[in-house]
N, C-alpha and C. Protein backbone atom coordinates (compact mmCIF):
# COMPACT_ATOMS: atom_id res chain seq x y z
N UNK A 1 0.85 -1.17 0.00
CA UNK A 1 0.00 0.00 0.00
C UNK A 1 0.90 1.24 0.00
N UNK A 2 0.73 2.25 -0.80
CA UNK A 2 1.44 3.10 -1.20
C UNK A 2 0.28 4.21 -0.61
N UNK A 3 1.43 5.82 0.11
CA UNK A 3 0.97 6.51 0.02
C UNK A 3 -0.36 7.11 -1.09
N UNK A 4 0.26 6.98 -2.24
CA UNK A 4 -0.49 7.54 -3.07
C UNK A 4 -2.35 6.71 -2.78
N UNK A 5 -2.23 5.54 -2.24
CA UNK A 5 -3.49 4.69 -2.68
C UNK A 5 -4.23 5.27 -1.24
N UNK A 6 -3.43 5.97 -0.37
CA UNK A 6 -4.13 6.28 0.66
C UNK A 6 -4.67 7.23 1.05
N UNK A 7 -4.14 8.14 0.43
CA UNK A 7 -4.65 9.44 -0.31
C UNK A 7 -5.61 9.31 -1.36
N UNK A 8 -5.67 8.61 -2.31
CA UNK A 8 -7.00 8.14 -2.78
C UNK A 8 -8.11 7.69 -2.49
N UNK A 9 -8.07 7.26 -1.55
CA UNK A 9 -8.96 6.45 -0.51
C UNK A 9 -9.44 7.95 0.28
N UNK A 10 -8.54 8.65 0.84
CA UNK A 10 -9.54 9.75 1.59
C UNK A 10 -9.90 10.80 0.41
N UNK A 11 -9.24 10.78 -0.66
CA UNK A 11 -10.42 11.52 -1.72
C UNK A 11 -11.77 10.88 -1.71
N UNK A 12 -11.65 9.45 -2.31
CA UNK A 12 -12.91 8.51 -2.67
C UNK A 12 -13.84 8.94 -0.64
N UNK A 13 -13.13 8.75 0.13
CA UNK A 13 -14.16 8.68 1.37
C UNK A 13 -14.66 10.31 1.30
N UNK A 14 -13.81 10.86 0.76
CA UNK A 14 -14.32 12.90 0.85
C UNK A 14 -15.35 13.19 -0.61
N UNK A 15 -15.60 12.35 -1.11
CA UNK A 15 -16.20 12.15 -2.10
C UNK A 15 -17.70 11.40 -1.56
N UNK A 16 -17.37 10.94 -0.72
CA UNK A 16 -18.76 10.00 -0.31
C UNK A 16 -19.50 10.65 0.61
N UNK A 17 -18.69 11.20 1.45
CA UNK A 17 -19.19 11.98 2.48
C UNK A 17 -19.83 13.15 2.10
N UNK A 18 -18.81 14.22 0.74
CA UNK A 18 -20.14 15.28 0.57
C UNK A 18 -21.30 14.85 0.08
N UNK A 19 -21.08 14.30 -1.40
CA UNK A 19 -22.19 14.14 -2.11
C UNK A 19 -23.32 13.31 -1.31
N UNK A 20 -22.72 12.07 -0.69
CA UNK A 20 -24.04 11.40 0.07
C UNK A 20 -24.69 12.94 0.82
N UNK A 21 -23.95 13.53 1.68
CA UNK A 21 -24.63 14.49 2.55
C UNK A 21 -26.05 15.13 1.91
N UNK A 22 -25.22 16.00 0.47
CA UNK A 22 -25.98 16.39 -0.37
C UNK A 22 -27.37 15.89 -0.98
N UNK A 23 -27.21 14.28 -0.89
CA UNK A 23 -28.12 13.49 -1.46
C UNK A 23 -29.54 13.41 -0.18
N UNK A 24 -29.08 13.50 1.06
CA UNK A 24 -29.81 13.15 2.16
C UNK A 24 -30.71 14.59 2.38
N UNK A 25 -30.61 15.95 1.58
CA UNK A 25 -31.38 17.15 2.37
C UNK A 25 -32.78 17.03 1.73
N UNK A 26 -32.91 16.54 0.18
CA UNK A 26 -34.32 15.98 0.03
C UNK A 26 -35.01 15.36 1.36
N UNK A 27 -34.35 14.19 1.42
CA UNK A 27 -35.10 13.71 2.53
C UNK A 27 -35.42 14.23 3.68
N UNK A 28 -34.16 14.78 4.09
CA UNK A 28 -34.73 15.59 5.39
C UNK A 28 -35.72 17.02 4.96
N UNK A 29 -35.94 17.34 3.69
CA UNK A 29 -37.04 18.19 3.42
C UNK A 29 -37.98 17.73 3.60
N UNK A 30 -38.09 16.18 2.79
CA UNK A 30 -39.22 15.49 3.15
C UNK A 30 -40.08 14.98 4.21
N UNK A 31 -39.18 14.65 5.10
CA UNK A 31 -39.61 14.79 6.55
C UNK A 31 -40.12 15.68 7.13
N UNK A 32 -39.43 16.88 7.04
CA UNK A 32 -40.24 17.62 7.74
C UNK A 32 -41.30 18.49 6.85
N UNK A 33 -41.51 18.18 5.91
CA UNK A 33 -42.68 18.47 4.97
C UNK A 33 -43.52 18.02 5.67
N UNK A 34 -43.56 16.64 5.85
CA UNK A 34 -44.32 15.91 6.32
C UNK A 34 -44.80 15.68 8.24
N UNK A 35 -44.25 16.38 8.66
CA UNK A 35 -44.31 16.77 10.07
C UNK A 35 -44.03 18.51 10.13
N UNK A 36 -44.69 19.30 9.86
CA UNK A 36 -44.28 20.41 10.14
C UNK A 36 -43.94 20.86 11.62
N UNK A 37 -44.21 19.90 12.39
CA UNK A 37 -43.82 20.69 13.67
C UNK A 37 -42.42 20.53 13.81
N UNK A 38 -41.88 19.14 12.83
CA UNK A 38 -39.94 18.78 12.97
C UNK A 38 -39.61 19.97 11.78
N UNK A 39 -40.34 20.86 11.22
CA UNK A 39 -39.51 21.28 9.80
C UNK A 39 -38.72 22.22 10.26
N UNK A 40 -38.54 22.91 11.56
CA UNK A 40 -37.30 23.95 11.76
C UNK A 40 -36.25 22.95 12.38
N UNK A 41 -36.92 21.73 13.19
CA UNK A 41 -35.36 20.64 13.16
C UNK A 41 -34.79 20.10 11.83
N UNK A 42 -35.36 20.36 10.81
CA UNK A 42 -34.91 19.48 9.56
C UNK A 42 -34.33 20.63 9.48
N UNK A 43 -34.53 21.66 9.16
CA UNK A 43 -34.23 22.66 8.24
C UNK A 43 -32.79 23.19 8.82
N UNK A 44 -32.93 23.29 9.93
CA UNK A 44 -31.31 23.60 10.59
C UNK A 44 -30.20 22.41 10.59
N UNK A 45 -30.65 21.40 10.59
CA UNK A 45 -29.94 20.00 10.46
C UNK A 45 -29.38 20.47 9.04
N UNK A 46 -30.10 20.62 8.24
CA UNK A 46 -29.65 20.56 6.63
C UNK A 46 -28.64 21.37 6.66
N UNK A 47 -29.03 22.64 7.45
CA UNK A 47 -28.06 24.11 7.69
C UNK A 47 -26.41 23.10 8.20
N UNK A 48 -26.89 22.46 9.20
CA UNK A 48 -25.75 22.03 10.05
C UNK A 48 -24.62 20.91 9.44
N UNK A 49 -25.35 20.22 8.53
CA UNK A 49 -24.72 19.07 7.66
C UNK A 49 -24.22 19.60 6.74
N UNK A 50 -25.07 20.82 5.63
CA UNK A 50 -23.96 21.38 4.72
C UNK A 50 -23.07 22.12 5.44
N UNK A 51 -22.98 23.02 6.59
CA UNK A 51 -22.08 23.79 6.66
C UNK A 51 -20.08 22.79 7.17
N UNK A 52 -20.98 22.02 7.91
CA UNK A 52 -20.13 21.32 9.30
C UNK A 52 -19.22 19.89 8.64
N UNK A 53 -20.51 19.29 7.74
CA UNK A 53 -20.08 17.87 7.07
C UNK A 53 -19.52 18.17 5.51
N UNK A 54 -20.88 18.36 4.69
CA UNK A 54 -20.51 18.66 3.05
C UNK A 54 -19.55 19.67 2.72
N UNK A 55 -19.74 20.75 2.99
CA UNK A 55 -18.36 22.05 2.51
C UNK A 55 -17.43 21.41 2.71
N UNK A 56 -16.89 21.50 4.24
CA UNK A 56 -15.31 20.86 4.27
C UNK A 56 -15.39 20.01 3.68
N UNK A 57 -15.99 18.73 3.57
CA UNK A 57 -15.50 17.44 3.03
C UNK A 57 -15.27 17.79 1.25
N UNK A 58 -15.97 18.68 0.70
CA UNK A 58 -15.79 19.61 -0.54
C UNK A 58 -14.47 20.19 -0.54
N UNK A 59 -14.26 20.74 0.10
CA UNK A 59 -13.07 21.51 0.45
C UNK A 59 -11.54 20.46 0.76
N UNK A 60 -12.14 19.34 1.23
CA UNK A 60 -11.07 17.99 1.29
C UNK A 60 -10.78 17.31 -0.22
N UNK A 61 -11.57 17.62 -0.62
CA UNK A 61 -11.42 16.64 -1.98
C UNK A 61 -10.67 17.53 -2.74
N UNK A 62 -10.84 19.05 -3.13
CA UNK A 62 -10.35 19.82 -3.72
C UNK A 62 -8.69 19.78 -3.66
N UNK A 63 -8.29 19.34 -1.80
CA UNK A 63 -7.39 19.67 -1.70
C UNK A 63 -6.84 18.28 -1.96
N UNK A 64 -7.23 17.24 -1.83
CA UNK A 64 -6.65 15.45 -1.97
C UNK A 64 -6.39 15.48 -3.47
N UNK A 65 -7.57 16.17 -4.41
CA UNK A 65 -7.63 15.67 -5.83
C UNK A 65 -6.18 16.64 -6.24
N UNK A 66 -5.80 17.93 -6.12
CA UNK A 66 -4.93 18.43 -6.79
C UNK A 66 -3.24 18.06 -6.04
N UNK A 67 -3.19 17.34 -4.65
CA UNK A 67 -2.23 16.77 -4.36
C UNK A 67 -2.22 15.13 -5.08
N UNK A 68 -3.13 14.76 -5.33
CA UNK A 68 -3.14 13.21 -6.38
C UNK A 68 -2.52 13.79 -7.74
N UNK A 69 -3.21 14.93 -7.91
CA UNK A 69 -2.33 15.33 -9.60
C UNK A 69 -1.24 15.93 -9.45
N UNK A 70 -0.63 16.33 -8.27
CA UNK A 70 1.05 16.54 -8.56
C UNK A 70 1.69 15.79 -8.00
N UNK A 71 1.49 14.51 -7.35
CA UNK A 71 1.81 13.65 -7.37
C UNK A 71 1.53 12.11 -7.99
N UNK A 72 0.66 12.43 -8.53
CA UNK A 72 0.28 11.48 -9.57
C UNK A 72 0.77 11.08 -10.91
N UNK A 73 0.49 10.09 -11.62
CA UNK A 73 0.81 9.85 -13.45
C UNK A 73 -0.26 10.81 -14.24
N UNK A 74 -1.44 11.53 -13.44
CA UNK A 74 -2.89 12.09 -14.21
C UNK A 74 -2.07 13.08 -14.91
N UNK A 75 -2.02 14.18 -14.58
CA UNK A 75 -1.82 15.60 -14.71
C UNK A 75 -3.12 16.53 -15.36
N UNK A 76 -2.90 17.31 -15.94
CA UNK A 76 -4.22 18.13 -15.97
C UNK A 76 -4.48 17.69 -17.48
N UNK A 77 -5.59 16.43 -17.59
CA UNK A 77 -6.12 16.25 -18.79
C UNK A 77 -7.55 16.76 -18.78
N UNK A 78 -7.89 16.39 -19.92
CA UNK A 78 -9.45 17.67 -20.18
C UNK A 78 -10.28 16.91 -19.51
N UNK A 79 -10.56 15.78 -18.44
CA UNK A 79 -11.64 15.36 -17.91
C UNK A 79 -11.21 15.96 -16.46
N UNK A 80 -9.91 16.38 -16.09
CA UNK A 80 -9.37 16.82 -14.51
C UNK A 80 -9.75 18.54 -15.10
N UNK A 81 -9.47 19.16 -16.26
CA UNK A 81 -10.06 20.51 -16.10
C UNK A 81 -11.34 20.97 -16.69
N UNK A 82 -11.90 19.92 -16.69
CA UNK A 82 -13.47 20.02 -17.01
C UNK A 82 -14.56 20.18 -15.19
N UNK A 83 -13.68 18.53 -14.77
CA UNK A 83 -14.24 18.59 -12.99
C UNK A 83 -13.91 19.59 -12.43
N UNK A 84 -12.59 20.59 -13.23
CA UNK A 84 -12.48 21.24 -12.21
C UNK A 84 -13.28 22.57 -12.05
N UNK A 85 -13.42 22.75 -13.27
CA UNK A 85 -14.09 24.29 -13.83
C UNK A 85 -15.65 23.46 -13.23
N UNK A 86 -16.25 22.66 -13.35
CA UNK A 86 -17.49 21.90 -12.63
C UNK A 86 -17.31 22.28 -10.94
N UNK A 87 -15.97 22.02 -10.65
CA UNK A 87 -16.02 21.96 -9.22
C UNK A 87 -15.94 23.58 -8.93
N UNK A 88 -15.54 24.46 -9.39
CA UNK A 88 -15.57 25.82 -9.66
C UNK A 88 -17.45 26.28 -9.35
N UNK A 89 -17.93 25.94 -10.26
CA UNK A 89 -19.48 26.40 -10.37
C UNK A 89 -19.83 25.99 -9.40
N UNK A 90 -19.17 24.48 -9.15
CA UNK A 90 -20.29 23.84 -7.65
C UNK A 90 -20.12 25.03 -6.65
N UNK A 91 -18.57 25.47 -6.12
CA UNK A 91 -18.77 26.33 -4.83
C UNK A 91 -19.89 28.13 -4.74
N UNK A 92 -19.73 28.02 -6.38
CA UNK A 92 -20.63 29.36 -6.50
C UNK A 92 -22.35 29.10 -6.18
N UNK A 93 -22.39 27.84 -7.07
CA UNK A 93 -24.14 27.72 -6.27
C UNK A 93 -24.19 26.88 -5.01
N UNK A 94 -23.23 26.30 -4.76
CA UNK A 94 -23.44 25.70 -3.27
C UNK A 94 -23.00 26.24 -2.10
N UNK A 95 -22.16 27.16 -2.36
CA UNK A 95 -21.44 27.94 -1.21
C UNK A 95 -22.45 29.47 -1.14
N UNK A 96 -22.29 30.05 -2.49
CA UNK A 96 -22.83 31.63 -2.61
C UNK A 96 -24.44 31.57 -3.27
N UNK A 97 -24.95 30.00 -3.08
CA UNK A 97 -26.19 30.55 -3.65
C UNK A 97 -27.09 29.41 -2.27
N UNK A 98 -26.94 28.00 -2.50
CA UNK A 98 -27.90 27.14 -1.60
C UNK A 98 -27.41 27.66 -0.43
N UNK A 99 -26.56 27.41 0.49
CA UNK A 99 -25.90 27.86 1.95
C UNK A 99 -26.23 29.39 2.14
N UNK A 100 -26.47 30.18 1.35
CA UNK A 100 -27.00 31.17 2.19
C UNK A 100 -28.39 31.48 2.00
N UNK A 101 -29.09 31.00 0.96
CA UNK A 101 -30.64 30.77 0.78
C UNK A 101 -31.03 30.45 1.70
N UNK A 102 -30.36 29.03 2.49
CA UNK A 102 -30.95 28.28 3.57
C UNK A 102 -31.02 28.84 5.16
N UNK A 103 -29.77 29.75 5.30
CA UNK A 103 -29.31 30.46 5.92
C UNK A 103 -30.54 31.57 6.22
N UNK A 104 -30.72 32.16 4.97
CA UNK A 104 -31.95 33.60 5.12
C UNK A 104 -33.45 32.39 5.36
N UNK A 105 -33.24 30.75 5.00
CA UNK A 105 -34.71 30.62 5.47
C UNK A 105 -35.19 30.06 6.78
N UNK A 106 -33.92 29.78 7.23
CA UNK A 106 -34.04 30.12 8.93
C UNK A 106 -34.67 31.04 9.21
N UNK A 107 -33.99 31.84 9.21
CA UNK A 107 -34.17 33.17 9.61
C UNK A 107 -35.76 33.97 9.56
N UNK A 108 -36.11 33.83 8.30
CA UNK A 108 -37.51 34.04 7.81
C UNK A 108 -38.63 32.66 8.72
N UNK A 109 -37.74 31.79 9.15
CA UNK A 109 -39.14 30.74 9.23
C UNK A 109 -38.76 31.18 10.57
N UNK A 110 -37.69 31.22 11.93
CA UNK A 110 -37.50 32.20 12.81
C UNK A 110 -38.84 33.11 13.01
N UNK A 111 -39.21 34.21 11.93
CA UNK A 111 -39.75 35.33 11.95
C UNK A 111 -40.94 35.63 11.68
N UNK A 112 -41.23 34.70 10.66
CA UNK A 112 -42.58 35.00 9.92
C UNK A 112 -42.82 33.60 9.51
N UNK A 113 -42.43 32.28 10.15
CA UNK A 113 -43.17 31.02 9.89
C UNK A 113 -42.91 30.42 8.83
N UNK A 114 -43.42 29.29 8.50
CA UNK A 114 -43.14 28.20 7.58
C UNK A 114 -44.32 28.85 5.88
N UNK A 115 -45.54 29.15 7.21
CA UNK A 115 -46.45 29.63 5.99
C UNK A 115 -46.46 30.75 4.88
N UNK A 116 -45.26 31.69 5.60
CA UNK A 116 -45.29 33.00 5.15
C UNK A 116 -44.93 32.66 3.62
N UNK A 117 -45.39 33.79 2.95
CA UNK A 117 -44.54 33.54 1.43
C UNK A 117 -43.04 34.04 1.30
N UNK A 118 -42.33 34.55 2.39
CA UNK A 118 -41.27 35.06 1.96
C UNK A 118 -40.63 33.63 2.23
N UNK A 119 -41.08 32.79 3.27
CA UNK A 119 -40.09 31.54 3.38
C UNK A 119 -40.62 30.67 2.32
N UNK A 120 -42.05 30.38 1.84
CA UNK A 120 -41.86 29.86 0.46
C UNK A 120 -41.33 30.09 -0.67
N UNK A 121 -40.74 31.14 -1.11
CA UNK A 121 -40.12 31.35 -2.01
C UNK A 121 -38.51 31.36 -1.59
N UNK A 122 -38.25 31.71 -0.59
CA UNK A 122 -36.67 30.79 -0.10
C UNK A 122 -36.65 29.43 -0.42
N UNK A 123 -38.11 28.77 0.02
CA UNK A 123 -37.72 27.36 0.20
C UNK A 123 -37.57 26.55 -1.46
N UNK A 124 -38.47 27.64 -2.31
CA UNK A 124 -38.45 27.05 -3.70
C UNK A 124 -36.76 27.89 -3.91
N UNK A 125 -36.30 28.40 -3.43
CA UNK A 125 -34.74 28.49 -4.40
C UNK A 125 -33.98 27.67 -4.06
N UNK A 126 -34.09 27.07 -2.70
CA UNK A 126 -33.26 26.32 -2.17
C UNK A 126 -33.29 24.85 -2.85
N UNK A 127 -34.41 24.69 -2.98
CA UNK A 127 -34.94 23.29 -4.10
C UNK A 127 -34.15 23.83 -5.13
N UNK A 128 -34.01 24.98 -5.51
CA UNK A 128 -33.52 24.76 -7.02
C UNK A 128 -32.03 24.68 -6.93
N UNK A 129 -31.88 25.31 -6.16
CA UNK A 129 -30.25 25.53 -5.93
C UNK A 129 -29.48 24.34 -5.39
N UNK A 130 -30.20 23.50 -4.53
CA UNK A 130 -29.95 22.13 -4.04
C UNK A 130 -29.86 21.20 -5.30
N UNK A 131 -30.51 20.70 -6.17
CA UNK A 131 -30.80 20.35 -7.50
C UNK A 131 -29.87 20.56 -8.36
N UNK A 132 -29.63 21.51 -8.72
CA UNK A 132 -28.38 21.98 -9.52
C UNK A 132 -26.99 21.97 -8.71
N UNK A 133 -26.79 21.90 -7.39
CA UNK A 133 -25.24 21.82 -6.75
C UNK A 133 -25.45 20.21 -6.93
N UNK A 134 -26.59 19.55 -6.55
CA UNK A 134 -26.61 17.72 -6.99
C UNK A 134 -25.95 17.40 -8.57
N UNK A 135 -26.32 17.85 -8.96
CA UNK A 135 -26.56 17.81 -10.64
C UNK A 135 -24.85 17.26 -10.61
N UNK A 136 -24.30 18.88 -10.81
CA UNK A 136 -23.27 19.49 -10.76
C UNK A 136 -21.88 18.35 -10.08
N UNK A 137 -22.28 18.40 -8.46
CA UNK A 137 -21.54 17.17 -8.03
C UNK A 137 -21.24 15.53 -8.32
N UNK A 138 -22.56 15.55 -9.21
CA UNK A 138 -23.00 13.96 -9.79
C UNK A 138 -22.36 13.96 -11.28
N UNK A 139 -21.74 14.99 -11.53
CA UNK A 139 -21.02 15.45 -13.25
C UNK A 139 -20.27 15.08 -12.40
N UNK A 140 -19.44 15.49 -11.73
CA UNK A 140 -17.83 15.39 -11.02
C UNK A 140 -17.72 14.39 -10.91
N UNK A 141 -18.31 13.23 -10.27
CA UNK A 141 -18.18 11.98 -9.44
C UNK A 141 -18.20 11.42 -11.44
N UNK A 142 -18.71 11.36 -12.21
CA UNK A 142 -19.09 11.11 -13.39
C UNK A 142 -17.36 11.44 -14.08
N UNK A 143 -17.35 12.66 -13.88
CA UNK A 143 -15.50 12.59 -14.67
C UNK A 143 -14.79 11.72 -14.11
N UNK A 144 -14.63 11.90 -12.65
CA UNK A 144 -13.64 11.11 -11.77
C UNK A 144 -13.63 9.72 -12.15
N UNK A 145 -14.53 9.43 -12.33
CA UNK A 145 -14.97 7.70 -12.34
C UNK A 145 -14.65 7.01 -14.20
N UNK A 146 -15.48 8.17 -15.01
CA UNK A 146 -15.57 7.52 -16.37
C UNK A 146 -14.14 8.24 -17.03
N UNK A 147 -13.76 8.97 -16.49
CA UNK A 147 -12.78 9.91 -17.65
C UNK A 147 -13.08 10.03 -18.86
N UNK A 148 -14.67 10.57 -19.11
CA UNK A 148 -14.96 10.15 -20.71
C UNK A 148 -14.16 10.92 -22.21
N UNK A 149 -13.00 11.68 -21.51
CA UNK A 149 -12.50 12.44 -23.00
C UNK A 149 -10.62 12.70 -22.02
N UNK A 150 -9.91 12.43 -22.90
CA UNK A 150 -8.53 12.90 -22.84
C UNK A 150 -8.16 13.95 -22.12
């Protein structure tokens, strides 16, 4: 077992850890859709898992994947600067667009409730913005895995 394979291994585990995270806030939407009296425990959980679990572990991979490519045989072929310009967009809608959507719909459900329309229309960006950082992360895991172009 070689350094290098062990460092791969905590990419592949920093890889599992965001995106699963990512994959689980449906559900916990769903839940507390479905119990509105748990939906400010879901809703801060989601707050607490992207901020605490998914980012860093985002932020781990960034830093595992570009120490695998300077120490690696890869180097920067067009499927490593395709993920990367991908991994680029991910932090703009997942960092500067879902994480602080979710952030202001605390805050609003805090203030003016679940029913109000200002937190329904948070809660529909956050769906969208959640959706598209999925998308986005599920392209990445997709280069990493298939390398479909040189």
């Amino acid at each position: 077992m070689t350094g290098y394979s062990l460092l791969k291994y905590l990419h592949v585990l920093l890889a599992i850890t965001a995106v699963g995270s990512n994959i689980t806030y449906g559900v916990w939407k769903m839940l507390g859709a479905r119990e509105p009296a748990h939906a400010p425990f879901a809703l801060r959980d989601i707050s607490f898992i992207d901020q605490r679990v998914a980012n860093p572990a985002y932020g781990g991979l960034l830093i595992t994947g570009l120490v695998l490519l300077a120490v690696g045989q890869w180097g920067f072929r067009g499927w490593v600067i395709a993920a990367l310009i991908l991994f680029a967009l991910l932090i703009v809608v997942a960092v500067g667009l879902y994480s602080r959507v979710v952030r202001q719909q605390i805050q609003v459900m805090d203030t003016e409730g679940l029913a109000s329309a200002a937190y329904k229309r948070l809660d529909g960006q956050a769906t969208t913005y959640g959706i598209v950082s999925l998308v986005i992360a599920l392209a990445i895991v997709f280069m990493m895995v298939v390398k479909p172009f040189p």
